[in-house]
Protein backbone atom coordinates (compact mmCIF):
# COMPACT_ATOMS: atom_id res chain seq x y z
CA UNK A 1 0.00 0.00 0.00
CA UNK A 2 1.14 3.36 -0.77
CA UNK A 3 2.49 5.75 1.85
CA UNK A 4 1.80 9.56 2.42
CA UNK A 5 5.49 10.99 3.38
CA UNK A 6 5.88 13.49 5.75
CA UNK A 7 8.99 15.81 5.95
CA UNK A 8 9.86 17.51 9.10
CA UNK A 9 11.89 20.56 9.15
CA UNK A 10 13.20 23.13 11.72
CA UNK A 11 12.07 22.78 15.42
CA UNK A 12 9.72 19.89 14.31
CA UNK A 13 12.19 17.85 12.78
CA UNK A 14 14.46 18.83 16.24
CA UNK A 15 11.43 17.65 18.45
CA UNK A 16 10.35 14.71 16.33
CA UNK A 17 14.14 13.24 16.19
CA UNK A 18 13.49 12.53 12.59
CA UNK A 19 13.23 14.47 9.05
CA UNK A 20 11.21 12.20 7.36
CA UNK A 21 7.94 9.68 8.46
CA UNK A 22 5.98 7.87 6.77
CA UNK A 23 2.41 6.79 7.17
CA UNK A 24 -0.21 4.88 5.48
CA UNK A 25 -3.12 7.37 5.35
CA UNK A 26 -4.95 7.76 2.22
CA UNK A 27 -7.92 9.90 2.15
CA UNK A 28 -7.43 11.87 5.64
CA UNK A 29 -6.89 15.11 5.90
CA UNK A 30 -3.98 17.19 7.20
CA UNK A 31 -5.66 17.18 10.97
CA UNK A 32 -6.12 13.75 11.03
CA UNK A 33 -2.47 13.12 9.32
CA UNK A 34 -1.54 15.59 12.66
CA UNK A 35 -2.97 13.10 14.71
CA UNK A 36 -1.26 10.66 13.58
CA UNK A 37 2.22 11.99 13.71
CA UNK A 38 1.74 13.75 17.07
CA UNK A 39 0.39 9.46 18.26
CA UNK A 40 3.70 8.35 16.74
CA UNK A 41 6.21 12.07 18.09
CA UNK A 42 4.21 13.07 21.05
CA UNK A 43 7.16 16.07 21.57
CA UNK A 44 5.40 17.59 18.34
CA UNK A 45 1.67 18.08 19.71
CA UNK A 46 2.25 21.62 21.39
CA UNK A 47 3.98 23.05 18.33
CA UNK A 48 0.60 22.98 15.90
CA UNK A 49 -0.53 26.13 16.44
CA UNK A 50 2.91 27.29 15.43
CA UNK A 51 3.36 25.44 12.10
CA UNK A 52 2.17 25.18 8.56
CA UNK A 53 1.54 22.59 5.90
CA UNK A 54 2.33 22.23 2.18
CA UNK A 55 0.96 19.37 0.36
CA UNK A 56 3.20 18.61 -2.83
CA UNK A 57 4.47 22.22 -2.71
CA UNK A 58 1.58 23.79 -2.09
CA UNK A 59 0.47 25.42 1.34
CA UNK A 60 -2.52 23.32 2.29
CA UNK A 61 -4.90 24.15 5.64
CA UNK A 62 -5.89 21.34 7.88
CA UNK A 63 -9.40 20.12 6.53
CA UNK A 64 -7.71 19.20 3.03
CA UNK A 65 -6.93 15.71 2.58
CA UNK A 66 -4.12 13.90 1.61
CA UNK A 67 -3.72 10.84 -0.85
CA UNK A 68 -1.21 7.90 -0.66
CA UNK A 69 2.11 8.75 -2.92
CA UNK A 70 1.25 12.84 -1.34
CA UNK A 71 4.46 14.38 0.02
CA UNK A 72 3.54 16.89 2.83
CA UNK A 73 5.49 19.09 4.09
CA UNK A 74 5.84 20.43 7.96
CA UNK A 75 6.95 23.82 8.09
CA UNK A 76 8.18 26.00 10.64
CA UNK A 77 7.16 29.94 11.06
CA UNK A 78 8.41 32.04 8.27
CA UNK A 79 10.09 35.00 9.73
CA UNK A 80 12.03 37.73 7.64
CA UNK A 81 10.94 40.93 6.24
């Protein structure tokens, strides 16, 4: 069965221990794929509020859902001006 990889960067990656997960979830969306990764890196859970998602390169909100062979993206504030 096809996977839905999930790359970590910044503080997540740092709180996760890992870059890169993996996860069989096709047809949930970004919350429940949230879930799912906080279940597996609890560390992560008090850090959504601070991140964002991108969905093959796009910026995605948390009701959209995900497909096996999707590569999202876990993305730390963008500061800079």
């Amino acid at each position: 069965m096809e996977q839905v990889k999930v790359l970590l960067f910044g503080a997540a990656a740092d709180q996760a221990g890992v870059r890169e997960a993996e996860f069989t979830a096709n047809g949930v969306t970004l919350d429940e794929l949230w879930s799912m990764l906080t279940l597996k890196y609890p560390a992560l859970s008090p850090m959504r509020g601070t991140l964002a998602f991108a969905v093959n390169g796009e910026y995605a909100k948390g009701e959209e859902t995900v497909r096996a062979g999707d590569e999202v993206a876990v993305l730390p504030p963008v500061s800079g001006g």
